[in-house]
N, C-alpha and C. Protein backbone atom coordinates (compact mmCIF):
# COMPACT_ATOMS: atom_id res chain seq x y z
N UNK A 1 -64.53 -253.68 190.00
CA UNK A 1 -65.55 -253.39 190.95
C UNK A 1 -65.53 -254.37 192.12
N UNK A 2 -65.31 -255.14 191.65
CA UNK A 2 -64.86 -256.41 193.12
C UNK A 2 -63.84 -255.87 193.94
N UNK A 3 -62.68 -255.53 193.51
CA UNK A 3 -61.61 -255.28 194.09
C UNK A 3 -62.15 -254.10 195.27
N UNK A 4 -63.08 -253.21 194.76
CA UNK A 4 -63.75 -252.38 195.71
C UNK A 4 -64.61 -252.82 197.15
N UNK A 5 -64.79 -254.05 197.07
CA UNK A 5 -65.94 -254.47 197.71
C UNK A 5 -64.60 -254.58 198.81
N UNK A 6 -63.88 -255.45 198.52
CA UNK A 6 -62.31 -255.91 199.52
C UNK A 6 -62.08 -255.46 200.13
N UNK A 7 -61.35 -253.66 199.25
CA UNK A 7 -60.93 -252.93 199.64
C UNK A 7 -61.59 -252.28 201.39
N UNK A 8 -63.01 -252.07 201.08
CA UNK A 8 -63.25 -251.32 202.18
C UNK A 8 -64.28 -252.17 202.99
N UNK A 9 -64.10 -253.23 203.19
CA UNK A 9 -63.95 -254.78 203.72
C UNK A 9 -62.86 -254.62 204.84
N UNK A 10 -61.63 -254.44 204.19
CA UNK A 10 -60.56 -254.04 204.35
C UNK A 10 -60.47 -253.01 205.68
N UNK A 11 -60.92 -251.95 205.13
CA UNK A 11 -61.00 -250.69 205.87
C UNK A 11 -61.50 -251.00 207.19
N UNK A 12 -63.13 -251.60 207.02
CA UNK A 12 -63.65 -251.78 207.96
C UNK A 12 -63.10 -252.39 209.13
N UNK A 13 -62.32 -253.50 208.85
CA UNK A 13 -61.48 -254.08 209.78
C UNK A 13 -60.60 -253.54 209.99
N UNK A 14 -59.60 -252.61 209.62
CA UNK A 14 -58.80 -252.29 210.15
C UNK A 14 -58.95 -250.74 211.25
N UNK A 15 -60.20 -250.20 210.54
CA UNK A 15 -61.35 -249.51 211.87
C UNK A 15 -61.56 -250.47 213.01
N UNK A 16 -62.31 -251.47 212.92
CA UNK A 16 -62.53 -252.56 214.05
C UNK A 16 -61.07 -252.38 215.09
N UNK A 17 -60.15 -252.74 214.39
CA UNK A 17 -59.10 -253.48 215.26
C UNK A 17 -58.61 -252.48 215.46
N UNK A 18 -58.48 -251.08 215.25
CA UNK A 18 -58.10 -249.79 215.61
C UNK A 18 -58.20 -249.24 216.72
N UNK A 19 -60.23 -249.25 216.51
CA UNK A 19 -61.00 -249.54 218.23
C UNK A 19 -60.91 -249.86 219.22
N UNK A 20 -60.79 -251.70 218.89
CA UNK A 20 -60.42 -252.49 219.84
C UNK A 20 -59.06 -252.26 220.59
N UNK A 21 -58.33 -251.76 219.91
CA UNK A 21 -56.70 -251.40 220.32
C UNK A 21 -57.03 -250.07 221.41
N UNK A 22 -57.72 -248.92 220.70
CA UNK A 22 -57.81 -248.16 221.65
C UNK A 22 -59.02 -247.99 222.70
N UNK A 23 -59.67 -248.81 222.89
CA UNK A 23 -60.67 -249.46 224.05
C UNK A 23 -59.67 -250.06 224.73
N UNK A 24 -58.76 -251.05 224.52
CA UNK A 24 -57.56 -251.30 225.47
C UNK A 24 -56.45 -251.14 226.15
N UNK A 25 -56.65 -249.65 224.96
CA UNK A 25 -55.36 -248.75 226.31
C UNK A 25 -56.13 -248.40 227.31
N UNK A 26 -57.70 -247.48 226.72
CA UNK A 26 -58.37 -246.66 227.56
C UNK A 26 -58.79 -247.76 228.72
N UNK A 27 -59.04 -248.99 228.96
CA UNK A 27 -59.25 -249.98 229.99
C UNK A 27 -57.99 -250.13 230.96
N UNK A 28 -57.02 -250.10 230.54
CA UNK A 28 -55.82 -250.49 231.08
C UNK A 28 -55.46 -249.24 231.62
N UNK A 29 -55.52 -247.97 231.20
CA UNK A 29 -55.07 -246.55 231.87
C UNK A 29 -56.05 -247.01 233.00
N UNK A 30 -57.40 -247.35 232.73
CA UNK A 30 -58.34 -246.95 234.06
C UNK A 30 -58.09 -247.77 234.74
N UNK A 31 -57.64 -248.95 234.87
CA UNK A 31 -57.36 -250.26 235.76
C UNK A 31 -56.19 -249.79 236.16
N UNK A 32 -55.07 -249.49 235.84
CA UNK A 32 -54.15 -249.29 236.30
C UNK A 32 -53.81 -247.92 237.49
N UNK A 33 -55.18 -246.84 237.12
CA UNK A 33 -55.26 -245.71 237.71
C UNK A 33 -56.12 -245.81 238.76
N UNK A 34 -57.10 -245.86 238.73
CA UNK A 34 -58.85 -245.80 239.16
C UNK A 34 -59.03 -247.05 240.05
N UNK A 35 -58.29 -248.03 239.27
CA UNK A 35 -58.96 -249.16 240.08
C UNK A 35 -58.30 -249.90 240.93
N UNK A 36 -56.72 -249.10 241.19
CA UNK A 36 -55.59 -249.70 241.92
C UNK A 36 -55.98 -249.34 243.62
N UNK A 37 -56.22 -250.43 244.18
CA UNK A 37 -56.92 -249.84 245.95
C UNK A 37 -55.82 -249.80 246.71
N UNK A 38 -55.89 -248.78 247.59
CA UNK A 38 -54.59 -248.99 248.50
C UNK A 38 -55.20 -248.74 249.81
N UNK A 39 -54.44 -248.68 251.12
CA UNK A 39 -54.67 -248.91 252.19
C UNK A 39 -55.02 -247.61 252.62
N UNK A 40 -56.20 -247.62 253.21
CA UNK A 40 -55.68 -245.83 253.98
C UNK A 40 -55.20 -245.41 254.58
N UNK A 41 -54.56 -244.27 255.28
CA UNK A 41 -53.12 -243.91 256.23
C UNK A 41 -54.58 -243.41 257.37
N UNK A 42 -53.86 -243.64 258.52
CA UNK A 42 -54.48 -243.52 259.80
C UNK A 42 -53.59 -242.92 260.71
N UNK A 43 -53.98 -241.59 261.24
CA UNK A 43 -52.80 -240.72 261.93
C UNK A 43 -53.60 -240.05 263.24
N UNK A 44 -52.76 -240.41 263.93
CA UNK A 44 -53.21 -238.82 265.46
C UNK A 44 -52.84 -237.32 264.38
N UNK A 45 -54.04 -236.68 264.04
CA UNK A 45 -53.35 -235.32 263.57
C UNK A 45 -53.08 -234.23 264.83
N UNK A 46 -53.72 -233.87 265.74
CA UNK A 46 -52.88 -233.25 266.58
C UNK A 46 -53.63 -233.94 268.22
N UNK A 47 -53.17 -233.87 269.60
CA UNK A 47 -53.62 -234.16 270.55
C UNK A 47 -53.17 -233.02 271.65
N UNK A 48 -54.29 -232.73 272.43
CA UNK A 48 -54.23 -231.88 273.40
C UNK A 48 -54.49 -232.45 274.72
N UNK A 49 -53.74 -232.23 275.49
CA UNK A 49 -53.72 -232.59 276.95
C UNK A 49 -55.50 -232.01 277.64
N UNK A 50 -56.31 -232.79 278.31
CA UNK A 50 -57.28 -232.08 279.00
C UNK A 50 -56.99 -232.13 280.11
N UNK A 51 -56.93 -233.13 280.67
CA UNK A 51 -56.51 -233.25 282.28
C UNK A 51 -55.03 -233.74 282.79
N UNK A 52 -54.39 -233.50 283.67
CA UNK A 52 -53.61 -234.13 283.70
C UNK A 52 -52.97 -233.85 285.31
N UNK A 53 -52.71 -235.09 285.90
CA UNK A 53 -51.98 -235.54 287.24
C UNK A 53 -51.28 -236.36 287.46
N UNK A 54 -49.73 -236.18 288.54
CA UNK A 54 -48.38 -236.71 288.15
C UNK A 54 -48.43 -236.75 290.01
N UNK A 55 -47.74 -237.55 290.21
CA UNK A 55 -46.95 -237.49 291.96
C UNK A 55 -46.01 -238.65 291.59
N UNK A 56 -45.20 -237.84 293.01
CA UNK A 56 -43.71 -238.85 292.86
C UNK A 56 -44.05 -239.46 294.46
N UNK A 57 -44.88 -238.65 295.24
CA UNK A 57 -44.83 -239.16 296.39
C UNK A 57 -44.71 -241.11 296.53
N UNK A 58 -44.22 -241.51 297.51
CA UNK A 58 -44.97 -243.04 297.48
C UNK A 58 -44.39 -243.46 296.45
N UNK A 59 -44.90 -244.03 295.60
CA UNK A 59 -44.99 -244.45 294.09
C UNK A 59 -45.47 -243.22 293.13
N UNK A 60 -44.71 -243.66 292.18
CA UNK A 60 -44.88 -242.36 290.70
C UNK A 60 -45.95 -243.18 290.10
N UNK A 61 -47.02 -242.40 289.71
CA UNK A 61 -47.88 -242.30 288.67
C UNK A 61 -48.67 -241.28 288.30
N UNK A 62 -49.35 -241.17 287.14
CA UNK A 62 -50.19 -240.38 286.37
C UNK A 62 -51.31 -240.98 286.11
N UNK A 63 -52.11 -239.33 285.44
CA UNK A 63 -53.67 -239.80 285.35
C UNK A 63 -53.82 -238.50 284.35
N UNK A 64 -54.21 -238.88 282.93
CA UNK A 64 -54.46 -237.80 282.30
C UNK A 64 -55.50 -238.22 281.49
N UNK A 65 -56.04 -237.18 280.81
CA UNK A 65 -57.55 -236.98 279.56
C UNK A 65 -56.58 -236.19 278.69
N UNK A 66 -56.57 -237.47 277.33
CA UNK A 66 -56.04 -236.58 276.10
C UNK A 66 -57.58 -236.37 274.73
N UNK A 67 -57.07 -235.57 274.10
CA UNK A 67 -58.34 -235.36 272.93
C UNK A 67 -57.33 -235.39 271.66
N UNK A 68 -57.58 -236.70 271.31
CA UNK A 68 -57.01 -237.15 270.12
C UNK A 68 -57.98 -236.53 269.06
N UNK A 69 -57.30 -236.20 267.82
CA UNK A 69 -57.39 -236.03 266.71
C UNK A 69 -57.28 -236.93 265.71
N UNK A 70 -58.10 -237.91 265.18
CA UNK A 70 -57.84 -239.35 264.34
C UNK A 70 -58.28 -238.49 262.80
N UNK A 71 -56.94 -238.90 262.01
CA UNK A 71 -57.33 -238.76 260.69
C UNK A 71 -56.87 -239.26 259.84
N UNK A 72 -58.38 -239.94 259.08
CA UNK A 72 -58.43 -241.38 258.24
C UNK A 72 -58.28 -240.79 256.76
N UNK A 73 -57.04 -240.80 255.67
CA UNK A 73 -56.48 -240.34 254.65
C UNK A 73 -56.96 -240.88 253.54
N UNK A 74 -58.17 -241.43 253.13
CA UNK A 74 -58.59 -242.05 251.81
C UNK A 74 -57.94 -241.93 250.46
N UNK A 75 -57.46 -242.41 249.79
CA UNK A 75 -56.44 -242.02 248.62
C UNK A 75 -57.41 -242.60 247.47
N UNK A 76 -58.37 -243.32 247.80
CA UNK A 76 -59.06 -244.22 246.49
C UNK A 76 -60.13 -243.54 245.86
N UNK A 77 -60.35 -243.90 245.01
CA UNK A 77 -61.39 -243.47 244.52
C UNK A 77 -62.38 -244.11 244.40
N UNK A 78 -62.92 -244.89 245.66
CA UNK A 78 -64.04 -245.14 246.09
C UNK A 78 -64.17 -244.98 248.07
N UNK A 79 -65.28 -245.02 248.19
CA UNK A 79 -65.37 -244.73 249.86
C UNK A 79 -64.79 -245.94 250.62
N UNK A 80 -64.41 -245.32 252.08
CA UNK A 80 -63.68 -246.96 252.61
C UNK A 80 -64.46 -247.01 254.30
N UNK A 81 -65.42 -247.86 254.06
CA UNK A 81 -66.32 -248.13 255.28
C UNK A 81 -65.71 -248.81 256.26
N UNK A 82 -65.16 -248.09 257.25
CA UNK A 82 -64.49 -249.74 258.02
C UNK A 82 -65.04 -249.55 259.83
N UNK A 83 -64.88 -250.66 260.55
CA UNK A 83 -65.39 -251.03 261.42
C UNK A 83 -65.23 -250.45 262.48
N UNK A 84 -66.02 -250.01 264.05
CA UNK A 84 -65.01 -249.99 265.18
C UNK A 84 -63.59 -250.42 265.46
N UNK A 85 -63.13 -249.92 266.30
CA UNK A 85 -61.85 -250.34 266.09
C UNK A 85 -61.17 -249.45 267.37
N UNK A 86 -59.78 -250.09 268.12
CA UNK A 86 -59.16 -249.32 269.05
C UNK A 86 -57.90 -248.99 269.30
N UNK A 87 -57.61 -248.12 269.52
CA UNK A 87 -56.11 -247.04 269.64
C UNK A 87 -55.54 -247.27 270.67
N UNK A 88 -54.53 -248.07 270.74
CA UNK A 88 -53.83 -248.37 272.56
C UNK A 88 -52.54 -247.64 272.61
N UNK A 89 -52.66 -246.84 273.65
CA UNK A 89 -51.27 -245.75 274.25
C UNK A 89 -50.74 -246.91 274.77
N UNK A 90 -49.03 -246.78 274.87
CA UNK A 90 -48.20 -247.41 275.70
C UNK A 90 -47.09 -246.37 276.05
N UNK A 91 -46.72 -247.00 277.43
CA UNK A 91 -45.86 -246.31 277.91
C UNK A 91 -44.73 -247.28 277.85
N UNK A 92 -43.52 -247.39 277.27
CA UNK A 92 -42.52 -247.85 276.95
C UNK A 92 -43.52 -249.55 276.30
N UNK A 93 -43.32 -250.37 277.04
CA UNK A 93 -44.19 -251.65 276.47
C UNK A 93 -45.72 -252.08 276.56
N UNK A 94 -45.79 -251.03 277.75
CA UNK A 94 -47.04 -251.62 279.05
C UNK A 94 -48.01 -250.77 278.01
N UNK A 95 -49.52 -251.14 278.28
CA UNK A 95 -50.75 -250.25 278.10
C UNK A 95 -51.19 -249.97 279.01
N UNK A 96 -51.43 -248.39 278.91
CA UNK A 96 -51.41 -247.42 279.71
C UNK A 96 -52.86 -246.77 279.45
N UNK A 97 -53.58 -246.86 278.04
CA UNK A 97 -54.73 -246.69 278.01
C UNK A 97 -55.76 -246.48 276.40
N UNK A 98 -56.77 -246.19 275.71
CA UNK A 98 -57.08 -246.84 275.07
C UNK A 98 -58.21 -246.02 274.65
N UNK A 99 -58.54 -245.86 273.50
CA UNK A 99 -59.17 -244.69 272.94
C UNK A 99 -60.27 -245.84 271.81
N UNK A 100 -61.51 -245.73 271.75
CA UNK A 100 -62.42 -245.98 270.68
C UNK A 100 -62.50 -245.31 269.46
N UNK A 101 -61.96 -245.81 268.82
CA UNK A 101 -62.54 -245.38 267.25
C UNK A 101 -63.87 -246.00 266.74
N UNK A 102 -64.54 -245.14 266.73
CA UNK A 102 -65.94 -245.77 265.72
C UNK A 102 -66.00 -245.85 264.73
N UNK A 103 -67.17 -246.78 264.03
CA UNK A 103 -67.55 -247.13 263.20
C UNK A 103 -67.75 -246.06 262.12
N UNK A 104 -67.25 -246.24 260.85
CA UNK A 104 -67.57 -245.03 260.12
C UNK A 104 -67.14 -245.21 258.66
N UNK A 105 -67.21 -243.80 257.85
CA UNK A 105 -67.11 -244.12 256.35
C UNK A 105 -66.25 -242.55 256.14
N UNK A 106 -65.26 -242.86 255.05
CA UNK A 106 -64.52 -241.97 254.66
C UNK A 106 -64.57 -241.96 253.36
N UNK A 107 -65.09 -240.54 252.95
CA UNK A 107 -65.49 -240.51 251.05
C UNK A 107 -64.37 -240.87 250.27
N UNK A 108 -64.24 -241.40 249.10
CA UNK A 108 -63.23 -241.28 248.05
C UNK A 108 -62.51 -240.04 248.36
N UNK A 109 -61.52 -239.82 247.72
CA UNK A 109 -60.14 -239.26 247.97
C UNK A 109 -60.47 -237.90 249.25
N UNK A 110 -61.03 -238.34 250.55
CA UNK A 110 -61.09 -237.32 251.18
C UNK A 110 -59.96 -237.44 252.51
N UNK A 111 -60.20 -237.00 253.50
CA UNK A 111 -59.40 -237.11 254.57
C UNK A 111 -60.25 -236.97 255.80
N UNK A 112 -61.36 -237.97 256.49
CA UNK A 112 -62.28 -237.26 257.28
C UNK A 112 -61.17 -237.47 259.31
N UNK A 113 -61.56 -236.48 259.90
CA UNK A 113 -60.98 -236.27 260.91
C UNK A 113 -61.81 -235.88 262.03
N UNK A 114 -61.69 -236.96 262.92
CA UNK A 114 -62.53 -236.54 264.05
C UNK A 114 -61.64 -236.69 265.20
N UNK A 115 -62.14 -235.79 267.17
CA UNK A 115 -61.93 -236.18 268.15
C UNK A 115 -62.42 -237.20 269.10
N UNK A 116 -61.17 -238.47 269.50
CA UNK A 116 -61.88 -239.22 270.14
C UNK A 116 -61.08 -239.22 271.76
N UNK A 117 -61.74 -238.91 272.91
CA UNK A 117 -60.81 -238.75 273.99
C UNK A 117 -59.91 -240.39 274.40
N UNK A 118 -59.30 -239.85 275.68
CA UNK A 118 -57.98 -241.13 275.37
C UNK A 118 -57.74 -240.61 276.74
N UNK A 119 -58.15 -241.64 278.07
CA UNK A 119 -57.97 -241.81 279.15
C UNK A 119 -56.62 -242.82 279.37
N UNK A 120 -55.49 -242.18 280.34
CA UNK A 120 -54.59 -242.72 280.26
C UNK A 120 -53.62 -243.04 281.74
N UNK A 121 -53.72 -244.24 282.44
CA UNK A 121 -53.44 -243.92 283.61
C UNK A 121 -51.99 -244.80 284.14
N UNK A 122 -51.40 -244.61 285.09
CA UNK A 122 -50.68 -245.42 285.22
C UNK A 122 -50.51 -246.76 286.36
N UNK A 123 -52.04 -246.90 286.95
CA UNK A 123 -51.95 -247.74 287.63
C UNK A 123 -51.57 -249.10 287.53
N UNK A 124 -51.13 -249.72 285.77
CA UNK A 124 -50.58 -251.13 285.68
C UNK A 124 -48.92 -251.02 285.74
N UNK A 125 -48.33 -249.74 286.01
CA UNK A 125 -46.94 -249.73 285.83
C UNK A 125 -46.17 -249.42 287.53
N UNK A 126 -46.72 -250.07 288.37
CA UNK A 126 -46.71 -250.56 289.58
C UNK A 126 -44.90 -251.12 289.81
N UNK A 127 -44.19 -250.67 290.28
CA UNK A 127 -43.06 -250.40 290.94
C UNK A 127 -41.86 -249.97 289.29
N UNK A 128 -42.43 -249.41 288.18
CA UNK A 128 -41.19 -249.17 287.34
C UNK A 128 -40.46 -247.78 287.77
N UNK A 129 -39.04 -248.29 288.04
CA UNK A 129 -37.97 -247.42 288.11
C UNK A 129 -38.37 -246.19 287.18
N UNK A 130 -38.17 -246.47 285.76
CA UNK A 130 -38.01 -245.30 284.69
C UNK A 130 -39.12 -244.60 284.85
N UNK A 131 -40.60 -244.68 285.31
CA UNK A 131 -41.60 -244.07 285.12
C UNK A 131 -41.17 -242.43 286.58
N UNK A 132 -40.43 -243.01 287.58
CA UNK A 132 -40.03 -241.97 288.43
C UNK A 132 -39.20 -241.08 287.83
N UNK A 133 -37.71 -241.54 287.05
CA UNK A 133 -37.00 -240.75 286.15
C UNK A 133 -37.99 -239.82 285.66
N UNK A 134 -38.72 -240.16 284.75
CA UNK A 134 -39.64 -239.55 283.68
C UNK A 134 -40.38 -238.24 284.21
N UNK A 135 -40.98 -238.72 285.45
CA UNK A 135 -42.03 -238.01 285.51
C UNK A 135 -40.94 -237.19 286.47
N UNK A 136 -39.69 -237.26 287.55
CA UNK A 136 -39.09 -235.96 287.82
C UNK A 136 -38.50 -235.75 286.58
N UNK A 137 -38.43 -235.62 285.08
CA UNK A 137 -37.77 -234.96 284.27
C UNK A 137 -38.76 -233.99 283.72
N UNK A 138 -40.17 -234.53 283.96
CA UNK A 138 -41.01 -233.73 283.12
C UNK A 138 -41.33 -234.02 282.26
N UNK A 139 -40.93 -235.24 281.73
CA UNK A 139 -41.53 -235.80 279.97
C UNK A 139 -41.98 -236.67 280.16
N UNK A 140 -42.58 -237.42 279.48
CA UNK A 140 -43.17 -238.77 279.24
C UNK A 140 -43.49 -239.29 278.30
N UNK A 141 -42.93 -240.12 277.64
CA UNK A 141 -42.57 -240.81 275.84
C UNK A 141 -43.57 -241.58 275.89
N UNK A 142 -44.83 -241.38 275.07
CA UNK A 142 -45.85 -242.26 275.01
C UNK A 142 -46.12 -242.49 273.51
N UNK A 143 -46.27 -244.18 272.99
CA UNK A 143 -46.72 -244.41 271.67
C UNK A 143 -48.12 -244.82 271.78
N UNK A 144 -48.44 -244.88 270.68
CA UNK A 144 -49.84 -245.28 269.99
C UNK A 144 -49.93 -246.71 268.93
N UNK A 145 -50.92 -247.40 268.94
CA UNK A 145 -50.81 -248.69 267.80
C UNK A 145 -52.34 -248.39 267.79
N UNK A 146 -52.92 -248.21 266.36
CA UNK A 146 -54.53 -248.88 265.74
C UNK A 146 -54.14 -249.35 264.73
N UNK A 147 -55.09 -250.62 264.43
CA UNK A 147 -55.30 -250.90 263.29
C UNK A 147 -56.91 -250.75 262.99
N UNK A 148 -57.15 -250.39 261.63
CA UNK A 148 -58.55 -249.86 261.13
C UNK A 148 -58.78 -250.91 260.04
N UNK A 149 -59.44 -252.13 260.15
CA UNK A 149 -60.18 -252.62 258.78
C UNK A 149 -61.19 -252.14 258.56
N UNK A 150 -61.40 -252.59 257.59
CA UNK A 150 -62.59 -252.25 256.57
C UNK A 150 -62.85 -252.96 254.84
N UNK A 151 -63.79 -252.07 254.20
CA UNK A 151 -63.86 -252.22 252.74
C UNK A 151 -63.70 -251.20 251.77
N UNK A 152 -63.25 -251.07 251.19
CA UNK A 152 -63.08 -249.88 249.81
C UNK A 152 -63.94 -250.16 249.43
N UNK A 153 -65.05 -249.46 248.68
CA UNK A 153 -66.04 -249.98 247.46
C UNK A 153 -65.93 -248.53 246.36
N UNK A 154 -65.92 -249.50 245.11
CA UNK A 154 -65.60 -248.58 243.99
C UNK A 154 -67.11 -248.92 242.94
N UNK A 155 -67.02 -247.86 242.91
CA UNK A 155 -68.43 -247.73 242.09
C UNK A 155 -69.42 -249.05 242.63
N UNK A 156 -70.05 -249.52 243.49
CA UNK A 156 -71.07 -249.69 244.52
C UNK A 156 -71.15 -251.71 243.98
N UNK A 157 -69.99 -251.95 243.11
CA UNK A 157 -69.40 -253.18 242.63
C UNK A 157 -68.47 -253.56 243.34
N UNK A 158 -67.50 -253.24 243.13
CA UNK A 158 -66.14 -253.80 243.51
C UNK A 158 -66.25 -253.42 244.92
N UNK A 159 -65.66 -254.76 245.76
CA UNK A 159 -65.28 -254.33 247.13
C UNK A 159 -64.27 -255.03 247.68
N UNK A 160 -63.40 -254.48 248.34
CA UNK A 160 -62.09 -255.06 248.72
C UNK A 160 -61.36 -254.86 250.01
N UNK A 161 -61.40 -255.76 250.73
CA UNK A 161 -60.88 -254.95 251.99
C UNK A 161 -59.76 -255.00 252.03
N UNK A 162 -59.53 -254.09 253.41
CA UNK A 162 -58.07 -253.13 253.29
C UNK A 162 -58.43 -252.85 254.76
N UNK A 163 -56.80 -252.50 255.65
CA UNK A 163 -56.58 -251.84 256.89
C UNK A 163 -55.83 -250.91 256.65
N UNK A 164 -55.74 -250.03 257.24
CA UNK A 164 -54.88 -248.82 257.61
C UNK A 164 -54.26 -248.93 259.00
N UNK A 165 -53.54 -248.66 258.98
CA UNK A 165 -52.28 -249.01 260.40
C UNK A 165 -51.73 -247.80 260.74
N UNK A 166 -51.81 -247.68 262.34
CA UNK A 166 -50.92 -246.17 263.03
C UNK A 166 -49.79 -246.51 263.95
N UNK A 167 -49.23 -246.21 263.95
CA UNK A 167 -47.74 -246.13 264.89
C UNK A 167 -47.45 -244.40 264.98
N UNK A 168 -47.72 -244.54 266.31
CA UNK A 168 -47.11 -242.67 266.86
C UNK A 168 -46.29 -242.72 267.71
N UNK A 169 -45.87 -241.66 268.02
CA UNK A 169 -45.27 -241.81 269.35
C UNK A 169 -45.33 -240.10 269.31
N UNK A 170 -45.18 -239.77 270.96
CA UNK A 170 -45.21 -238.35 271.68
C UNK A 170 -44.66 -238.17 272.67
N UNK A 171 -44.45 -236.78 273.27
CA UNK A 171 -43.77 -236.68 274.56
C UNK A 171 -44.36 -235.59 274.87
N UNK A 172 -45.46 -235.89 276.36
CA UNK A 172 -45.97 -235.21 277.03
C UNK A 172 -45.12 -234.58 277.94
N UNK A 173 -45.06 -233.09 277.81
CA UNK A 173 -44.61 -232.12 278.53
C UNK A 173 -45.22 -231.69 279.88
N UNK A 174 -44.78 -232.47 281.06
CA UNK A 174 -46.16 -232.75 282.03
C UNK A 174 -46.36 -231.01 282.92
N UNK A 175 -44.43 -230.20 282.86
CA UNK A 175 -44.57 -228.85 283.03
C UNK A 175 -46.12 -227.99 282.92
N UNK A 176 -46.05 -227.64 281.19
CA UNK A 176 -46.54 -227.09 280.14
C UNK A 176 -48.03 -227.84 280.12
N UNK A 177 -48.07 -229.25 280.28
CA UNK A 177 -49.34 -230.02 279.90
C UNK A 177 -49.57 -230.13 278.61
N UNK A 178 -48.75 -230.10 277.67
CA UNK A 178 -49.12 -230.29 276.45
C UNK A 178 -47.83 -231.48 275.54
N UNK A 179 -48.25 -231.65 274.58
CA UNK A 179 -48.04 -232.78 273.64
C UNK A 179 -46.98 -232.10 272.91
N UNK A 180 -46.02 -232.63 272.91
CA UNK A 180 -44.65 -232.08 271.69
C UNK A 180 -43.92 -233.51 271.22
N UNK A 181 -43.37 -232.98 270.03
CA UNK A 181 -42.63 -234.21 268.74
C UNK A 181 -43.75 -235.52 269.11
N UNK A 182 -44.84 -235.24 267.94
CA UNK A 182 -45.69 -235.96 267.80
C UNK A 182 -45.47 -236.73 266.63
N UNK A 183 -45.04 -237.78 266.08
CA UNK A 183 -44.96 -238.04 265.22
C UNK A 183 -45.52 -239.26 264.65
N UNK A 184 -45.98 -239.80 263.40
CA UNK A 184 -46.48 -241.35 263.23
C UNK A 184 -46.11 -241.25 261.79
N UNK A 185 -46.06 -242.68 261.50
CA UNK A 185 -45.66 -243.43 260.46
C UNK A 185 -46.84 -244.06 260.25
């Protein structure tokens, strides 16, 4: 009758440590899944020309209104609040012009997308050769740089900040007036 008492003595612990074993996968799946934060992707999703004016007379320059499409890619599974923040067009090196991103919040694994306009002129590119090429060819190779900080917060505990970073580039079709091989990384 002793030997009984042991036995499921015995048991009990090896229930215990059974538990404990599988409470520590189930922690480690979720840490490794759930709780891994990553950066969010930040993209021009599409841009449309609104205004736009070109002369070669004199000196070459332009003057256009674009309507950017910003879309902030949340992958986490918590929301990622991040700050104002600004989008600078360049034309080969120079800045050419400069778009506000506001302040805002993007849900857990969503993708929120808004329009922010993007005035773009060329009055700092004052005697460049290539900008005359360009504009008698009809194109015009323009990139983009934002960076977006912020915070992830996961379940209204954990908070961690994180940026999302854009690099685009485009070629305005000054013919047509519109935006072709838009692309970002």
């Amino acid at each position: 009758m002793k030997g009984d008492g042991k036995r499921s003595n015995s048991k009990c612990l090896a229930y215990v440590a059974a538990f404990i074993v599988f409470q520590t996968i189930i922690i480690l799946v979720f840490a490794l899944t759930v709780m891994r934060i990553k950066s969010p992707k930040v993209r021009f999703g599409t841009v449309a020309v609104e205004s736009l004016s070109s002369s070669t007379s004199n000196s070459s320059s332009f003057d256009m209104r674009l309507m950017a499409q910003v879309a902030i890619k949340n992958t986490n599974f918590g929301h990622f609040k991040y700050e104002s923040s600004n989008a600078t067009i360049f034309y080969g090196d120079m800045a050419v012009g400069e778009a506000v991103i506001p302040e805002g919040r993007t849900k857990a694994r969503k993708t929120q997308r808004f329009i922010v306009p993007v005035d773009i002129s060329s009055h700092r590119l004052s005697g460049n050769t290539n900008l005359t090429n360009d504009i008698g060819s009809g194109f015009l190779v323009l990139s983009s740089q934002a960076k977006l900080s912020g915070k992830v917060h996961l379940m209204k505990v954990i908070k961690k900040k994180k940026s999302g970073e854009m690099s685009c580039t485009m070629t305005v079709n000054l013919a047509q007036r519109a935006i072709q091989d838009l692309k970002c990384k």
